[in-house]
Protein backbone atom coordinates (compact mmCIF):
# COMPACT_ATOMS: atom_id res chain seq x y z
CA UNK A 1 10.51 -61.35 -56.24
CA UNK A 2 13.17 -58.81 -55.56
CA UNK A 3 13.25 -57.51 -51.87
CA UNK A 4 13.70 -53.45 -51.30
CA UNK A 5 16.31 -52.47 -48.32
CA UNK A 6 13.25 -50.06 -47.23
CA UNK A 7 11.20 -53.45 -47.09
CA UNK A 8 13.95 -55.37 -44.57
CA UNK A 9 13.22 -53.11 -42.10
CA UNK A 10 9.32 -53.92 -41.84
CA UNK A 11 8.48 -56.99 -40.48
CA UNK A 12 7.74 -60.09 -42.25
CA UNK A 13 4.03 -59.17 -42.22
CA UNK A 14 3.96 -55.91 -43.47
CA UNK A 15 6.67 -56.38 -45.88
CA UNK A 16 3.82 -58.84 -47.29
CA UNK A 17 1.01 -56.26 -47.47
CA UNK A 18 3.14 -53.98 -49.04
CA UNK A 19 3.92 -56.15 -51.92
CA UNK A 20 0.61 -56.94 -52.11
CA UNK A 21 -0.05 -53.35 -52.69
CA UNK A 22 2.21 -52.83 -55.39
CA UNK A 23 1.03 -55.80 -57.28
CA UNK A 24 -2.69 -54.57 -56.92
CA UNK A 25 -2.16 -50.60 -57.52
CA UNK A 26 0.79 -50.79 -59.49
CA UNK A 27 0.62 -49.60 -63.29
CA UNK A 28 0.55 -52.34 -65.52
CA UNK A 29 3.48 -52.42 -67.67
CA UNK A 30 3.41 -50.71 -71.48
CA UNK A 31 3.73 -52.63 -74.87
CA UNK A 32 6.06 -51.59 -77.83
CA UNK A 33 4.78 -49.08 -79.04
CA UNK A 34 2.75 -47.13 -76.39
CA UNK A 35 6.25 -47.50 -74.35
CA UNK A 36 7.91 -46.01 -77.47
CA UNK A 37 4.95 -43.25 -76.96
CA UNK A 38 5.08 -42.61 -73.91
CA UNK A 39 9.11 -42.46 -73.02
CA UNK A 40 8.95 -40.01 -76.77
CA UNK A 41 6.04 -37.83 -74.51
CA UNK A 42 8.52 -37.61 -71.57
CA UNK A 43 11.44 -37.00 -72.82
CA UNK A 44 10.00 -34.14 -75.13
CA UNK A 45 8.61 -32.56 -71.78
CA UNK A 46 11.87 -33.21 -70.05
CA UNK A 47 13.10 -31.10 -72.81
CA UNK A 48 10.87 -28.29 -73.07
CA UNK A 49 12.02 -25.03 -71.86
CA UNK A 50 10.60 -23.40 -69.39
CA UNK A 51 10.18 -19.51 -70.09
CA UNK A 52 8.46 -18.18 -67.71
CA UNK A 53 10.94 -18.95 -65.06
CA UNK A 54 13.52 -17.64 -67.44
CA UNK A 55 11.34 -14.55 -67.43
CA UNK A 56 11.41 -13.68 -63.63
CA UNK A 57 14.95 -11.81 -63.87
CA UNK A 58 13.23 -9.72 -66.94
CA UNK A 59 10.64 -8.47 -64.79
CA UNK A 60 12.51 -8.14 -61.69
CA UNK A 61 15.11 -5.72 -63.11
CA UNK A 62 12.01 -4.05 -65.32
CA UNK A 63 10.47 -3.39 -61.81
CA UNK A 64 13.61 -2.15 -60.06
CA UNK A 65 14.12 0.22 -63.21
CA UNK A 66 11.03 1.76 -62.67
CA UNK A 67 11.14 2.60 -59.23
CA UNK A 68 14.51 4.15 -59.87
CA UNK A 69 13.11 5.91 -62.97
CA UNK A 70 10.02 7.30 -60.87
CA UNK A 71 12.86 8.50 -57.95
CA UNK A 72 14.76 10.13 -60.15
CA UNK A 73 14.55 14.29 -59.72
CA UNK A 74 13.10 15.33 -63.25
CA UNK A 75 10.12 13.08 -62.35
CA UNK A 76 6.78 14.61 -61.86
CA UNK A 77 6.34 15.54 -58.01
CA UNK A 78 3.70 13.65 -56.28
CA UNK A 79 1.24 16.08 -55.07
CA UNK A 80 -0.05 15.25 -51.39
CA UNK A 81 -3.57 15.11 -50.01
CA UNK A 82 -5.36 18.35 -49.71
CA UNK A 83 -5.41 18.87 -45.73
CA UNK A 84 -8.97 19.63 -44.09
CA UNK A 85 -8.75 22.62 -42.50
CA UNK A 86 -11.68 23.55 -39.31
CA UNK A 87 -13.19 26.87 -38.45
CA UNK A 88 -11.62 27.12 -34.94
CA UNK A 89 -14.77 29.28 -33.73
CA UNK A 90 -17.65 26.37 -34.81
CA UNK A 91 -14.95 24.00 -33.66
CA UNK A 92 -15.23 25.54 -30.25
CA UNK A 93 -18.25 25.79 -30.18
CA UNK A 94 -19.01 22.08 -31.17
CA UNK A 95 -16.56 20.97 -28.11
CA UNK A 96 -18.54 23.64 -26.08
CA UNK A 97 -22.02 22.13 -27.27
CA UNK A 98 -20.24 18.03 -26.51
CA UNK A 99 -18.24 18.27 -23.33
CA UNK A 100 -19.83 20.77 -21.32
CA UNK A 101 -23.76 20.60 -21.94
CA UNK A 102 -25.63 18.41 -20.08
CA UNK A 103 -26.78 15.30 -22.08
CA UNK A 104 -29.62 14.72 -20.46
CA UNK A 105 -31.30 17.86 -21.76
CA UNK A 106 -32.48 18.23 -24.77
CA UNK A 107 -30.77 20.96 -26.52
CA UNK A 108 -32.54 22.99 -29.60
CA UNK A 109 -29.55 23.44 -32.20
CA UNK A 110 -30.04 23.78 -35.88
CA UNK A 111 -29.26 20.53 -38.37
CA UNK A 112 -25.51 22.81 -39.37
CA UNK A 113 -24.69 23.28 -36.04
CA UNK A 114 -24.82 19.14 -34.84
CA UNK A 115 -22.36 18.11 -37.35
CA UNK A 116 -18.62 18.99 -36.43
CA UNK A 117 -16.88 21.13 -38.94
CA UNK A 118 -15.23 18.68 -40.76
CA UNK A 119 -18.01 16.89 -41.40
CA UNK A 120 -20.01 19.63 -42.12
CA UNK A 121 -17.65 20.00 -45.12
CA UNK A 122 -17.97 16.90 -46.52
CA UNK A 123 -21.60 17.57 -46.33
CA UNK A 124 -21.38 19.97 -48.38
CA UNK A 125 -19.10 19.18 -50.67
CA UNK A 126 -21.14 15.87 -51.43
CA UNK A 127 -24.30 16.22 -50.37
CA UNK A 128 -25.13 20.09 -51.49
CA UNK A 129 -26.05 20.45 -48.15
CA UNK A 130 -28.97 19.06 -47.51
């Protein structure tokens, strides 16, 4: 029985249980030729190269190229959002209707007029208006 350093350091006890543990749960040892097999299996994935972390530089500078390709000034211009513009007399007269009416009276106003403006445009724009 050959002692470990690591094992001096345990006591006498647990140095036991531990070598009782590596007799129980330790592989049992290969014969001829499934050793040959197996150290033949290792050694070829030992060997095998490994391309997709060779690959990660590739993409990397593939990546980089094409944010400097799509920053360069012959590329097409990025068009921005269409801005939503209000009617400034309905939106007055929405703020009008909100802030200085009395909520606790019931007001008579038509279904166009409750909406504010801007979302009286996406009504219709996708709802036809209804």
């Amino acid at each position: 029985m050959t002692r470990d350093p690591e094992l001096e350091e345990l006591t006498r006890e647990d140095a036991r249980f531990v070598e009782q543990l590596r007799s129980v749960y330790g592989p049992e040892p290969l014969e001829g030729a499934r050793r040959a097999a197996f150290d033949a299996r290792l050694h070829e994935r030992i060997a095998r190269p490994r391309w997709p972390l060779a690959l990660i530089p590739a993409f990397t500078a593939a990546a980089l190229a094409l944010v400097i390709w799509s920053s360069l000034p012959g590329a097409p211009p990025v068009k921005p959002a269409p801005a939503a513009t209000a009617n400034n007399a309905s939106a007055a007269a929405w703020e009008e209707a909100l802030f200085e009416g009395d909520p606790t009276e019931v007001q008579a106003v038509s279904v166009h007029e409750e909406l504010p403006p801007d979302y009286r445009a996406i009504e219709l724009a996708f709802f036809d208006g209804a």
